[in-house]
Each structure stands twice: as C-alpha cells, then as structure tokens.
ModelCIF file with pLDDT and N, C-alpha, C, O atoms, coordinates in Angstrom:
data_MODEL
#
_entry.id   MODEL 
#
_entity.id                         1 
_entity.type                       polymer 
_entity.pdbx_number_of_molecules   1 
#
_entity_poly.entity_id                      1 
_entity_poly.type                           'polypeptide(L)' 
_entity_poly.nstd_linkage                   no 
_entity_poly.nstd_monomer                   no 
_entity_poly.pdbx_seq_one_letter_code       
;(UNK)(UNK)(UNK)(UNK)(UNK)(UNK)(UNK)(UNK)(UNK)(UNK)(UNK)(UNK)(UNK)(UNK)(UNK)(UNK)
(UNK)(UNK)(UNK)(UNK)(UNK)(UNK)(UNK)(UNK)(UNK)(UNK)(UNK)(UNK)(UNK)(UNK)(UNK)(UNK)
(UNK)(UNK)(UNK)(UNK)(UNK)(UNK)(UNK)(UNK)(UNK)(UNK)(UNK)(UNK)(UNK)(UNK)(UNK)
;
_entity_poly.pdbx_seq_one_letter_code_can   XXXXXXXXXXXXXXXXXXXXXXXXXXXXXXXXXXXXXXXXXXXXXXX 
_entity_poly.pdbx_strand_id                 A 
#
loop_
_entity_poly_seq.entity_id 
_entity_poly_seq.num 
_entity_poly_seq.mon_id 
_entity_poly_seq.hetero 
1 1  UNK n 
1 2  UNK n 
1 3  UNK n 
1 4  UNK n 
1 5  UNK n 
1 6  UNK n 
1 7  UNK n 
1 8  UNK n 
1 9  UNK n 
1 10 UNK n 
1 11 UNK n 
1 12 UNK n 
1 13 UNK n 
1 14 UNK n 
1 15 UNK n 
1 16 UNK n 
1 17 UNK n 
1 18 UNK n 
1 19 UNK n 
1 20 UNK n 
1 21 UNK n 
1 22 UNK n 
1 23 UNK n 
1 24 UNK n 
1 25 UNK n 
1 26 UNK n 
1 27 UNK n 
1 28 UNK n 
1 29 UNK n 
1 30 UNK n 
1 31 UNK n 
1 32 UNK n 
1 33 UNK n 
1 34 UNK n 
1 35 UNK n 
1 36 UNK n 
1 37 UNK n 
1 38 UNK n 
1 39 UNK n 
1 40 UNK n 
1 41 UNK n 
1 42 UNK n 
1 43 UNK n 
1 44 UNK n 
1 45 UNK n 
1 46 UNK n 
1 47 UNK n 
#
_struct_asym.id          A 
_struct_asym.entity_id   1 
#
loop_
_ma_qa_metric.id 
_ma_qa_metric.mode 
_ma_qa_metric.name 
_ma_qa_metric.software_group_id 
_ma_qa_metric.type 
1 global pLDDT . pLDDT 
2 local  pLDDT . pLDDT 
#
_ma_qa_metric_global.metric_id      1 
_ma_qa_metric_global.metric_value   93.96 
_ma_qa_metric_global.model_id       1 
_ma_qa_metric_global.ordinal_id     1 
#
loop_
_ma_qa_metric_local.label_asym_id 
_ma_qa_metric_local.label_comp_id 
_ma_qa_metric_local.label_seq_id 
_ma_qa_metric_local.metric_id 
_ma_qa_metric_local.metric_value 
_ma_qa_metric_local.model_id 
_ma_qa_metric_local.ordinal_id 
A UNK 1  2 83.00 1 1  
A UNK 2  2 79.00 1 2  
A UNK 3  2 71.00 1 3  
A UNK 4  2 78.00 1 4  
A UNK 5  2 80.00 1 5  
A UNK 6  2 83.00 1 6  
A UNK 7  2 93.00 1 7  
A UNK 8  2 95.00 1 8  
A UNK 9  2 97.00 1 9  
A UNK 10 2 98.00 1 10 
A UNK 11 2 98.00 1 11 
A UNK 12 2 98.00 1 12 
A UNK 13 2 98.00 1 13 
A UNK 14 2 97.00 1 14 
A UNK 15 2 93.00 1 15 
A UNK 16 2 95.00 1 16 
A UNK 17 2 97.00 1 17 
A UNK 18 2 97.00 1 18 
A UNK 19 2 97.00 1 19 
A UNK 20 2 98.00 1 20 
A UNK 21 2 98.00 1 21 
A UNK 22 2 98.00 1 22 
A UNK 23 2 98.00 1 23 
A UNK 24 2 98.00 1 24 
A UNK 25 2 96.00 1 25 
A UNK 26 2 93.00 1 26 
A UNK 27 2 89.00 1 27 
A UNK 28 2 90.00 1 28 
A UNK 29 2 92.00 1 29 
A UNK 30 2 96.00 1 30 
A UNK 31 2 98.00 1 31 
A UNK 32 2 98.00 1 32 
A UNK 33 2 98.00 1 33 
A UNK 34 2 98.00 1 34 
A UNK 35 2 98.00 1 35 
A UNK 36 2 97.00 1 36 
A UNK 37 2 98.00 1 37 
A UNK 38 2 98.00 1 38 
A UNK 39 2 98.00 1 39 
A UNK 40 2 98.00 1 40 
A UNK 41 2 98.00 1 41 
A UNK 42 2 98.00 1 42 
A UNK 43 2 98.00 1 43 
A UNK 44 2 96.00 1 44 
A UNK 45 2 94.00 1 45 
A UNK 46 2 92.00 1 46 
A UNK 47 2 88.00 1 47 
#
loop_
_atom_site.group_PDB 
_atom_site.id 
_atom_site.type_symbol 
_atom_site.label_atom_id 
_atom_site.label_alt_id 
_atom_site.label_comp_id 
_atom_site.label_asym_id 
_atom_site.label_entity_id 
_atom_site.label_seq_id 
_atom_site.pdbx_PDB_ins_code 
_atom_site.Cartn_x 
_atom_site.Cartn_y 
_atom_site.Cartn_z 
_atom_site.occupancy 
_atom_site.B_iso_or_equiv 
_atom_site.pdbx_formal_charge 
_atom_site.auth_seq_id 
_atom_site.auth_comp_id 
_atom_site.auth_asym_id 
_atom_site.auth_atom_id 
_atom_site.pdbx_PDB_model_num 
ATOM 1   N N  . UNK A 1 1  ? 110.702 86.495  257.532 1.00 83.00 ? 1  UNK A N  1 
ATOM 2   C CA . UNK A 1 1  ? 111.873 86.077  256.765 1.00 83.00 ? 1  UNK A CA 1 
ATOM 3   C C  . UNK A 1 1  ? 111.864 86.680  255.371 1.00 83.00 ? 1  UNK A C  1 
ATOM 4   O O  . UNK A 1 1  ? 110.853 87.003  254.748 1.00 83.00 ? 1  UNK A O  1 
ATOM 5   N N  . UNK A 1 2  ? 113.303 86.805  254.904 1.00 79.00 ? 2  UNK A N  1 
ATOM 6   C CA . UNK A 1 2  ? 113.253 87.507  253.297 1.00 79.00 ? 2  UNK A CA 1 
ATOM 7   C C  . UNK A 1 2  ? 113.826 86.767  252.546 1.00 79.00 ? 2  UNK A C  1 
ATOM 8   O O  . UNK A 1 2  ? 113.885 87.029  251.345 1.00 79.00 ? 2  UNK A O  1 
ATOM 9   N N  . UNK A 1 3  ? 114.502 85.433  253.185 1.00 71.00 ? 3  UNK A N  1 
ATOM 10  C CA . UNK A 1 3  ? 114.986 84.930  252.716 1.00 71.00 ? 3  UNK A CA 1 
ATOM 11  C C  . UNK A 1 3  ? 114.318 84.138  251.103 1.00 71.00 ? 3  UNK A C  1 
ATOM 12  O O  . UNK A 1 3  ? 114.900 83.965  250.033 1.00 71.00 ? 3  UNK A O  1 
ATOM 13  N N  . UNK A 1 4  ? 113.360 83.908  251.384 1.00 78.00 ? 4  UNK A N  1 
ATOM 14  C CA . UNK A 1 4  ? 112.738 83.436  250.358 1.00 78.00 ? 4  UNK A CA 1 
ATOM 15  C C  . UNK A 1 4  ? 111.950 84.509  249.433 1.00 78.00 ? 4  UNK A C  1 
ATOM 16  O O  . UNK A 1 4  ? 111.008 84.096  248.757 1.00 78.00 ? 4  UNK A O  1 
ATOM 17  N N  . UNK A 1 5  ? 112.368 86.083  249.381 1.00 80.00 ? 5  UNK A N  1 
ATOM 18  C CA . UNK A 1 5  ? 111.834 86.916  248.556 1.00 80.00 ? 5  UNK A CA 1 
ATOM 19  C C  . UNK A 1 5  ? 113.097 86.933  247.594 1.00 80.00 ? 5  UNK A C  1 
ATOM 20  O O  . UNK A 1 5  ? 114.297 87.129  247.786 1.00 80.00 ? 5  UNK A O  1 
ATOM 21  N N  . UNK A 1 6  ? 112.331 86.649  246.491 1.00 83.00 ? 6  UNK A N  1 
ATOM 22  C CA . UNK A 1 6  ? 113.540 87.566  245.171 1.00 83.00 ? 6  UNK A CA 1 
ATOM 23  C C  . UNK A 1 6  ? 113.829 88.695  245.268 1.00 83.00 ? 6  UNK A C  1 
ATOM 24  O O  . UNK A 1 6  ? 115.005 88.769  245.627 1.00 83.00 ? 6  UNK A O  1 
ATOM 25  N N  . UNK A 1 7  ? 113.355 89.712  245.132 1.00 93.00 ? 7  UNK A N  1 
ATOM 26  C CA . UNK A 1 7  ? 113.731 91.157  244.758 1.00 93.00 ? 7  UNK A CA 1 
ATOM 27  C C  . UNK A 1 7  ? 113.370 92.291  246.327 1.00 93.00 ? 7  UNK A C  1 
ATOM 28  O O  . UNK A 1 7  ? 112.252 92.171  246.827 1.00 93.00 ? 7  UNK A O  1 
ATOM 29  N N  . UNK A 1 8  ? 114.076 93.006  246.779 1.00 95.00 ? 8  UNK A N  1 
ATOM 30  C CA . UNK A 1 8  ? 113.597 93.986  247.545 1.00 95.00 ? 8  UNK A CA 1 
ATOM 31  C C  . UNK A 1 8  ? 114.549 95.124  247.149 1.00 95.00 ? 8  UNK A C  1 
ATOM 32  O O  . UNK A 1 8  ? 115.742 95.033  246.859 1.00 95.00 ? 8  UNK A O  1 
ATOM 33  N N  . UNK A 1 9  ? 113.550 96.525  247.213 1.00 97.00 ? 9  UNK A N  1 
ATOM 34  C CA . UNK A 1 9  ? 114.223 97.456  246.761 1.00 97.00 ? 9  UNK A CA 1 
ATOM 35  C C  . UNK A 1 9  ? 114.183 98.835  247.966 1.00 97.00 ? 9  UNK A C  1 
ATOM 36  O O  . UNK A 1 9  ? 113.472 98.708  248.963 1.00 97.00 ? 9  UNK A O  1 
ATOM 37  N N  . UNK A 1 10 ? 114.766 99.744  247.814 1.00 98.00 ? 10 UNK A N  1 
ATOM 38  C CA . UNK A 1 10 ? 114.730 100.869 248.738 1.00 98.00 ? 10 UNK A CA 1 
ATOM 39  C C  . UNK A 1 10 ? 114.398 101.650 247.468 1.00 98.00 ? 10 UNK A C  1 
ATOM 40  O O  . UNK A 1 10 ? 115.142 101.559 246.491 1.00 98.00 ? 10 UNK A O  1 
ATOM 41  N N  . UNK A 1 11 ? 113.107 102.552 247.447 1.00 98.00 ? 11 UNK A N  1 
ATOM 42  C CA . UNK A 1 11 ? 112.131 103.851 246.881 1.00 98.00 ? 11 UNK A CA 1 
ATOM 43  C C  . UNK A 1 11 ? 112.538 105.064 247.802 1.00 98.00 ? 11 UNK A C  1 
ATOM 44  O O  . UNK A 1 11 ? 112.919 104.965 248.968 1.00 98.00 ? 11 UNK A O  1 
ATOM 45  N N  . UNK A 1 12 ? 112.429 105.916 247.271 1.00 98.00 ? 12 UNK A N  1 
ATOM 46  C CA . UNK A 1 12 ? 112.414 107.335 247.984 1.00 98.00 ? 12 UNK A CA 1 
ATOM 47  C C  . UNK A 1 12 ? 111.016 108.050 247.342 1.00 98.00 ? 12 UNK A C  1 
ATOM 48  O O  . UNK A 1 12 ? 110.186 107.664 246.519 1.00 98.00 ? 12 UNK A O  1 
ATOM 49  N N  . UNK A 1 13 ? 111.174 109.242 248.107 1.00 98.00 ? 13 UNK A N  1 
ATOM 50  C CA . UNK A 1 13 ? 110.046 109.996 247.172 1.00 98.00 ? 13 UNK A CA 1 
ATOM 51  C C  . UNK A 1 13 ? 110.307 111.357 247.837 1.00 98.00 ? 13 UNK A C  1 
ATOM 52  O O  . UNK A 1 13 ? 110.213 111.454 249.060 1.00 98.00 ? 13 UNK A O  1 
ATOM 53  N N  . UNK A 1 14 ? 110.579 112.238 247.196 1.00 97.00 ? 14 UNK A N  1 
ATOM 54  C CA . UNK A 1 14 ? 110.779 113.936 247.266 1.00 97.00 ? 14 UNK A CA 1 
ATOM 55  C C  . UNK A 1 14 ? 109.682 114.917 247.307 1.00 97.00 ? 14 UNK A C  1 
ATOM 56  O O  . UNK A 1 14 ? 108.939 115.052 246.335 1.00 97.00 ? 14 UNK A O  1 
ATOM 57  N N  . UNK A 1 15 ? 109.568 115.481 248.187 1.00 93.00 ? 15 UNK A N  1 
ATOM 58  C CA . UNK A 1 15 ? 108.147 116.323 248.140 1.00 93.00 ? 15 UNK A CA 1 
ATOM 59  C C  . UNK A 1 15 ? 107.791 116.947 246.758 1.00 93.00 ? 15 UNK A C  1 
ATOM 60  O O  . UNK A 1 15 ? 108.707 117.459 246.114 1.00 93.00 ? 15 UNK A O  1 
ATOM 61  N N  . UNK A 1 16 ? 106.319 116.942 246.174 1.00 95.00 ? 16 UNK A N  1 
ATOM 62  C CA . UNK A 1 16 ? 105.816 117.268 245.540 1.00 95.00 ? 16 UNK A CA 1 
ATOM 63  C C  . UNK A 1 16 ? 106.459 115.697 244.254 1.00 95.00 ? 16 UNK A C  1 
ATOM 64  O O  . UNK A 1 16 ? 106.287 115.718 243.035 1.00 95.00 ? 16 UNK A O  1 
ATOM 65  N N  . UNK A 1 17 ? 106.936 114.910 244.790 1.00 97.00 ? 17 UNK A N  1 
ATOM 66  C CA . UNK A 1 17 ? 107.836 114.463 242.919 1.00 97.00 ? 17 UNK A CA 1 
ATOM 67  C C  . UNK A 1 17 ? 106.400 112.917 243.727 1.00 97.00 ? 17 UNK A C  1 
ATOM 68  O O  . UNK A 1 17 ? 105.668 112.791 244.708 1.00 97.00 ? 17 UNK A O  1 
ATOM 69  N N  . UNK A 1 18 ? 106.852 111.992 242.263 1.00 97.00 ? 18 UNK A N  1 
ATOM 70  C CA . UNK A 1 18 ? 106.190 110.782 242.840 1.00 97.00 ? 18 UNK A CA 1 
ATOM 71  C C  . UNK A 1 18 ? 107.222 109.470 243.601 1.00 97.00 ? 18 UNK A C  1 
ATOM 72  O O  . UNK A 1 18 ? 108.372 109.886 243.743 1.00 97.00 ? 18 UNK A O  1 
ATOM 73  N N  . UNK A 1 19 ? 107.043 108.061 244.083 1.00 97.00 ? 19 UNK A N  1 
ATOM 74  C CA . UNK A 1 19 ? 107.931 107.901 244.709 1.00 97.00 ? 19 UNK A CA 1 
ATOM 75  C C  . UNK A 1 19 ? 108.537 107.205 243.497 1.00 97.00 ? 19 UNK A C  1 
ATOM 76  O O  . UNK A 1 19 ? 107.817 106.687 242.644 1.00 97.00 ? 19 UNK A O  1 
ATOM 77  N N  . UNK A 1 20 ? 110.031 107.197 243.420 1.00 98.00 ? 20 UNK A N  1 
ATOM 78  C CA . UNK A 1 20 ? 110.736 106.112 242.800 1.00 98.00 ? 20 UNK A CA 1 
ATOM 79  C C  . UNK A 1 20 ? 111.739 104.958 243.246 1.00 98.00 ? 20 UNK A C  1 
ATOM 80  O O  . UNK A 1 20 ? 112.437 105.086 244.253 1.00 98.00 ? 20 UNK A O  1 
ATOM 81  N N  . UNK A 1 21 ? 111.767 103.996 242.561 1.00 98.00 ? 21 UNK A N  1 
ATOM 82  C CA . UNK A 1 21 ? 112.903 102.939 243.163 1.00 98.00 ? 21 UNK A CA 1 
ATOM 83  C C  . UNK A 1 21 ? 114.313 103.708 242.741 1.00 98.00 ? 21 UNK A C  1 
ATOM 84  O O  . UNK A 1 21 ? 114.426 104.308 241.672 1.00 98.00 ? 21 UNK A O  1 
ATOM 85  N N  . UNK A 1 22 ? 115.384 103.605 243.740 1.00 98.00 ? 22 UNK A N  1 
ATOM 86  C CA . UNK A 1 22 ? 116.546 103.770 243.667 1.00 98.00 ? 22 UNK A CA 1 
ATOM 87  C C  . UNK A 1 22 ? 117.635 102.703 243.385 1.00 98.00 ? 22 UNK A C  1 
ATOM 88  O O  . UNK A 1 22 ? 118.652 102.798 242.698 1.00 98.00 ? 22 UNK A O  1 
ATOM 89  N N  . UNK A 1 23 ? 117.153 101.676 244.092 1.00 98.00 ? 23 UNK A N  1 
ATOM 90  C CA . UNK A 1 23 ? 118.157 100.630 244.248 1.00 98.00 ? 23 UNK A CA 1 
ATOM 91  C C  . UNK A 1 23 ? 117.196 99.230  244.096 1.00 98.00 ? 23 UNK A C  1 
ATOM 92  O O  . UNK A 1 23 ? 115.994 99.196  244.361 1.00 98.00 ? 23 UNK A O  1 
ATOM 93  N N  . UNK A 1 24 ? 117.841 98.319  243.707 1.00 98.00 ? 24 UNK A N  1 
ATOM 94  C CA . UNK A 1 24 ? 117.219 96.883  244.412 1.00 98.00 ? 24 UNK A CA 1 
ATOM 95  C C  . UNK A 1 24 ? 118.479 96.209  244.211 1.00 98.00 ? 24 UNK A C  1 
ATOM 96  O O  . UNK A 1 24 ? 119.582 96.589  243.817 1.00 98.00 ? 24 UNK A O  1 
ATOM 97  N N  . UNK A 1 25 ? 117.793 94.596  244.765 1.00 96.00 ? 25 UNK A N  1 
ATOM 98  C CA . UNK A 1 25 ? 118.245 93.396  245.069 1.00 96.00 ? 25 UNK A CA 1 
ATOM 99  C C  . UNK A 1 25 ? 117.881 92.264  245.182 1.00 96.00 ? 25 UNK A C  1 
ATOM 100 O O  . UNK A 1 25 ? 117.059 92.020  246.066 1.00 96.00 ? 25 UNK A O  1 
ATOM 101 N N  . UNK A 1 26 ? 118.411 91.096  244.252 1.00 93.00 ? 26 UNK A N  1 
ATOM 102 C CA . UNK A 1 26 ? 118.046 89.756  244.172 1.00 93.00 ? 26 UNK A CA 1 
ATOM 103 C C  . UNK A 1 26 ? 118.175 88.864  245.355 1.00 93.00 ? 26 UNK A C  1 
ATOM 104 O O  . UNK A 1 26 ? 118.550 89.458  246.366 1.00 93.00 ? 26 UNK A O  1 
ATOM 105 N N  . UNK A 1 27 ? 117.911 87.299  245.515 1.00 89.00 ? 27 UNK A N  1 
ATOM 106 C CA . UNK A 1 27 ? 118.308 86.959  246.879 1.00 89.00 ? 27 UNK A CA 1 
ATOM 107 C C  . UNK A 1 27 ? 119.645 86.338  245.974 1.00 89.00 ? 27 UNK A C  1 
ATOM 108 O O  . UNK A 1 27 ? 120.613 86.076  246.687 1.00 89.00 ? 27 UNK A O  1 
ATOM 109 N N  . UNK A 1 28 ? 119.771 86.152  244.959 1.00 90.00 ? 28 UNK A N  1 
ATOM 110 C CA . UNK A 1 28 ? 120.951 86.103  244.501 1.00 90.00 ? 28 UNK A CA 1 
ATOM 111 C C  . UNK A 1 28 ? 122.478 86.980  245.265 1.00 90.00 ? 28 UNK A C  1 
ATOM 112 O O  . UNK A 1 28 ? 123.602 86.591  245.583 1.00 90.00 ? 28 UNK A O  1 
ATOM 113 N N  . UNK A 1 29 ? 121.675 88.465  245.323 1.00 92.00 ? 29 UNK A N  1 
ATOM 114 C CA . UNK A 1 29 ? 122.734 89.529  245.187 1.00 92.00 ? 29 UNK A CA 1 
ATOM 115 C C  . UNK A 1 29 ? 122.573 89.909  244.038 1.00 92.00 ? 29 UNK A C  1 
ATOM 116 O O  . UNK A 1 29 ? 122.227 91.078  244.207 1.00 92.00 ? 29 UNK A O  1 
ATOM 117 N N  . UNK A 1 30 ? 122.582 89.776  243.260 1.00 96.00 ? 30 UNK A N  1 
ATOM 118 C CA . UNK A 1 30 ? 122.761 91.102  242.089 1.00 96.00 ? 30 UNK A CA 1 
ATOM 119 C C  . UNK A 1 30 ? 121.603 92.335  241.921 1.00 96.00 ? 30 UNK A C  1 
ATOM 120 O O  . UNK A 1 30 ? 120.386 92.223  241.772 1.00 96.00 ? 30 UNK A O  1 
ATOM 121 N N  . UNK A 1 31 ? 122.145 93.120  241.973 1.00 98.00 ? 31 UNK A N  1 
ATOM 122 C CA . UNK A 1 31 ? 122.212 94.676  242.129 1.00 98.00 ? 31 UNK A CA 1 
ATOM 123 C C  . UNK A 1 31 ? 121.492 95.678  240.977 1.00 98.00 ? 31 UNK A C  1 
ATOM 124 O O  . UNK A 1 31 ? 121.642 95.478  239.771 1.00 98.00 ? 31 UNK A O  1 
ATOM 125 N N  . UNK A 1 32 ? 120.738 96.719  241.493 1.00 98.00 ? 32 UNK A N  1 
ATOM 126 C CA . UNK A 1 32 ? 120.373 97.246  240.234 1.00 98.00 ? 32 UNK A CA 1 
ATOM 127 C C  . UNK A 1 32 ? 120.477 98.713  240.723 1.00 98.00 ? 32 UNK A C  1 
ATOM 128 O O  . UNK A 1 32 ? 120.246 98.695  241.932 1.00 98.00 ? 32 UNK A O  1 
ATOM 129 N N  . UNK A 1 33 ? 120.737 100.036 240.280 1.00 98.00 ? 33 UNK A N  1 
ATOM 130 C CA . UNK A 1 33 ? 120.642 101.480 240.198 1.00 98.00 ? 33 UNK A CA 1 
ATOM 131 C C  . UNK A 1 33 ? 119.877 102.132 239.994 1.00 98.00 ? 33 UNK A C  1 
ATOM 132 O O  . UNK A 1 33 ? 118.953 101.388 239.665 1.00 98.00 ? 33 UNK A O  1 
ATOM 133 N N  . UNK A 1 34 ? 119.424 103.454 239.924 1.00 98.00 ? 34 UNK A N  1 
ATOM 134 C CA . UNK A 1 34 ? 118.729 104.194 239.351 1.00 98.00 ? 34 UNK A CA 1 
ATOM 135 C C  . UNK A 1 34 ? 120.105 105.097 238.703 1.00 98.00 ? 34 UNK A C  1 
ATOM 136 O O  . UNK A 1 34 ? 121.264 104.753 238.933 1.00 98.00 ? 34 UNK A O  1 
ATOM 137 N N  . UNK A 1 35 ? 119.874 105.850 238.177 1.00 98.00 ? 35 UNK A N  1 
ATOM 138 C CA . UNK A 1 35 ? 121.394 106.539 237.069 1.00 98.00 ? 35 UNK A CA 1 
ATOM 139 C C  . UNK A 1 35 ? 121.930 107.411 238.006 1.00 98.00 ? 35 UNK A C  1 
ATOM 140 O O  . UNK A 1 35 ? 123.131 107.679 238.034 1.00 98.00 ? 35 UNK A O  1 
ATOM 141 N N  . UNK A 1 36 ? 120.955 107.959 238.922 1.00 97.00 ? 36 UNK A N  1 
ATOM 142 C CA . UNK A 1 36 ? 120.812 109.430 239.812 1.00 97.00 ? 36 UNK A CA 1 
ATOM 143 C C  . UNK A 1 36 ? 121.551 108.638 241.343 1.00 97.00 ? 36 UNK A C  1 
ATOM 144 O O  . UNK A 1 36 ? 121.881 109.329 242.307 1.00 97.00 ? 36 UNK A O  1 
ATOM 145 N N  . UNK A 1 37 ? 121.652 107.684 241.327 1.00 98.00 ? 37 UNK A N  1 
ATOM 146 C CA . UNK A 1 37 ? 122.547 107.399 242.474 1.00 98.00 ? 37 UNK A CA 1 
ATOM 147 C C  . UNK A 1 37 ? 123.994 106.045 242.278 1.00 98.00 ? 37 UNK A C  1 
ATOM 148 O O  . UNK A 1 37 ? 124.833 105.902 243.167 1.00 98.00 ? 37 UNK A O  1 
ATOM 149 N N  . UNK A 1 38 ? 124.002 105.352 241.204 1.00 98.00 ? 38 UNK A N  1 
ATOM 150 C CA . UNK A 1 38 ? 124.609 104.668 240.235 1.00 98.00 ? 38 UNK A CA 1 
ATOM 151 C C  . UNK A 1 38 ? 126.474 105.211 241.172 1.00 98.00 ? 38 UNK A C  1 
ATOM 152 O O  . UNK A 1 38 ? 126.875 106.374 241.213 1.00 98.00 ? 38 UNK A O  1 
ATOM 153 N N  . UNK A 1 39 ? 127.065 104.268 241.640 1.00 98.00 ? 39 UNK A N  1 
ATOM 154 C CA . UNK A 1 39 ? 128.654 104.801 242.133 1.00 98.00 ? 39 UNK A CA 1 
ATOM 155 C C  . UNK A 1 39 ? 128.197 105.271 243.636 1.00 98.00 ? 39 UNK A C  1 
ATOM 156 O O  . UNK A 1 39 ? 128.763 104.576 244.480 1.00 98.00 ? 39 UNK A O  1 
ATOM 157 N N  . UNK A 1 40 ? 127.574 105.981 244.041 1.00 98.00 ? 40 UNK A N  1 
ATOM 158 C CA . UNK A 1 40 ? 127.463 106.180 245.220 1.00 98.00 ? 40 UNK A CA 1 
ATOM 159 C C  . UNK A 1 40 ? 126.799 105.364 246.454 1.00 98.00 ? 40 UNK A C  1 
ATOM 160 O O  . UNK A 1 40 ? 127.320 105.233 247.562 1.00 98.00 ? 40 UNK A O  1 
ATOM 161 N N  . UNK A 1 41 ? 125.496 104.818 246.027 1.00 98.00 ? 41 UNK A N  1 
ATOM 162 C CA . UNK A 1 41 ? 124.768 104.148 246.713 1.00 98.00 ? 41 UNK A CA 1 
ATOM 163 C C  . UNK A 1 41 ? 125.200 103.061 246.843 1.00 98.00 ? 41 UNK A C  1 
ATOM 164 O O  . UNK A 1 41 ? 125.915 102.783 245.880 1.00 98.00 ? 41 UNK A O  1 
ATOM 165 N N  . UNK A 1 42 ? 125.110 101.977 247.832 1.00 98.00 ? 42 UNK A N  1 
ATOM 166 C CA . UNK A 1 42 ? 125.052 100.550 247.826 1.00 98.00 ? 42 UNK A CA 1 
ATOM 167 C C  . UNK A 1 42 ? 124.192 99.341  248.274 1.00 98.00 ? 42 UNK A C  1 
ATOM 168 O O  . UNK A 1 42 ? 124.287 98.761  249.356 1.00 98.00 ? 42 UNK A O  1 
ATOM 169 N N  . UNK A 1 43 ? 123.724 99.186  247.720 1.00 98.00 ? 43 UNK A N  1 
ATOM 170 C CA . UNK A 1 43 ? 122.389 98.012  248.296 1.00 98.00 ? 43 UNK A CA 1 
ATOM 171 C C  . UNK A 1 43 ? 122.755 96.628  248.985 1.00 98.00 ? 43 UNK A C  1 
ATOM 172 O O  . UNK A 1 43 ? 123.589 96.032  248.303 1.00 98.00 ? 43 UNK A O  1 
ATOM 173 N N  . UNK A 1 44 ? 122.471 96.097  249.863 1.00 96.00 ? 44 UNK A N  1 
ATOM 174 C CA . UNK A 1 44 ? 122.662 94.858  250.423 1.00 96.00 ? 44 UNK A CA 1 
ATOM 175 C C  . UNK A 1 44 ? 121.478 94.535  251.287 1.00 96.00 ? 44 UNK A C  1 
ATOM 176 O O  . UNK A 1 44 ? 120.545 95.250  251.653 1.00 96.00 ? 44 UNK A O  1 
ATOM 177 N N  . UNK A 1 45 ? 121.765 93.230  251.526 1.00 94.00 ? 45 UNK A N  1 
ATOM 178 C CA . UNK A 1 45 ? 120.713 92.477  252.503 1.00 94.00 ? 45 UNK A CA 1 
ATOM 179 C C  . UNK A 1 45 ? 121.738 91.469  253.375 1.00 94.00 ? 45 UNK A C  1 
ATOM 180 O O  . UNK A 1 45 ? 122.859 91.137  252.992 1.00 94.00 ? 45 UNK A O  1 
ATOM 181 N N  . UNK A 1 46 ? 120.953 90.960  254.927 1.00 92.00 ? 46 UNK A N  1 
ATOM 182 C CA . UNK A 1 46 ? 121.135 89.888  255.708 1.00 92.00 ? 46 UNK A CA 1 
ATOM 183 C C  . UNK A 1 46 ? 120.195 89.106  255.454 1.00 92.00 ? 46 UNK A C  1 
ATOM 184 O O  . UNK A 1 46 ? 119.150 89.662  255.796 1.00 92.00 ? 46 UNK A O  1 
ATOM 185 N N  . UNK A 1 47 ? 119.957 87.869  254.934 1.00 88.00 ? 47 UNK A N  1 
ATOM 186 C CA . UNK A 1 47 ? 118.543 87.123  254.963 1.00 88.00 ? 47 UNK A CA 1 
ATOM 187 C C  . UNK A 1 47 ? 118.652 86.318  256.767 1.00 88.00 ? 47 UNK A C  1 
ATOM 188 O O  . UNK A 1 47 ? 117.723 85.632  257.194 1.00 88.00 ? 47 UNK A O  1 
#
C-alpha cells in the first residue's frame, strides 16, 4: 500500500549524468517539477 506514504517521486538518470528527481507527489496531491520538465510532465498516483 502507498496509501500511507507522503511523498513518491519518479528519478531518471541519463547515461554517464547522476540520477535525478523529476517529479514528485504528496498523498495530499500536491505536485512538484524539476524546471527541465515543468508544463510537460504530469505526476499522479492511485492509492
């Protein structure tokens, strides 16, 4: 269950780079970016 996690995020990582967070999410819902995907991306969850 995730239901009871606060925060989960989706990281990437690009060959040779290190990994970074792109996106996350509260169990609230509220939303966070990285600048480099900010308008395009969209984060959600089903708990």
């Amino acid at each position: 269950s995730i239901f009871s996690i606060n925060a989960m995020g989706w990281y990437r990582q690009a060959p040779g780079k290190q990994r970074e967070l792109v996106a996350d999410i509260t169990s609230r819902g509220s939303t966070n970016y990285a600048d480099s995907v900010k308008g395009r991306f969209t984060i959600s969850r089903d708990n």
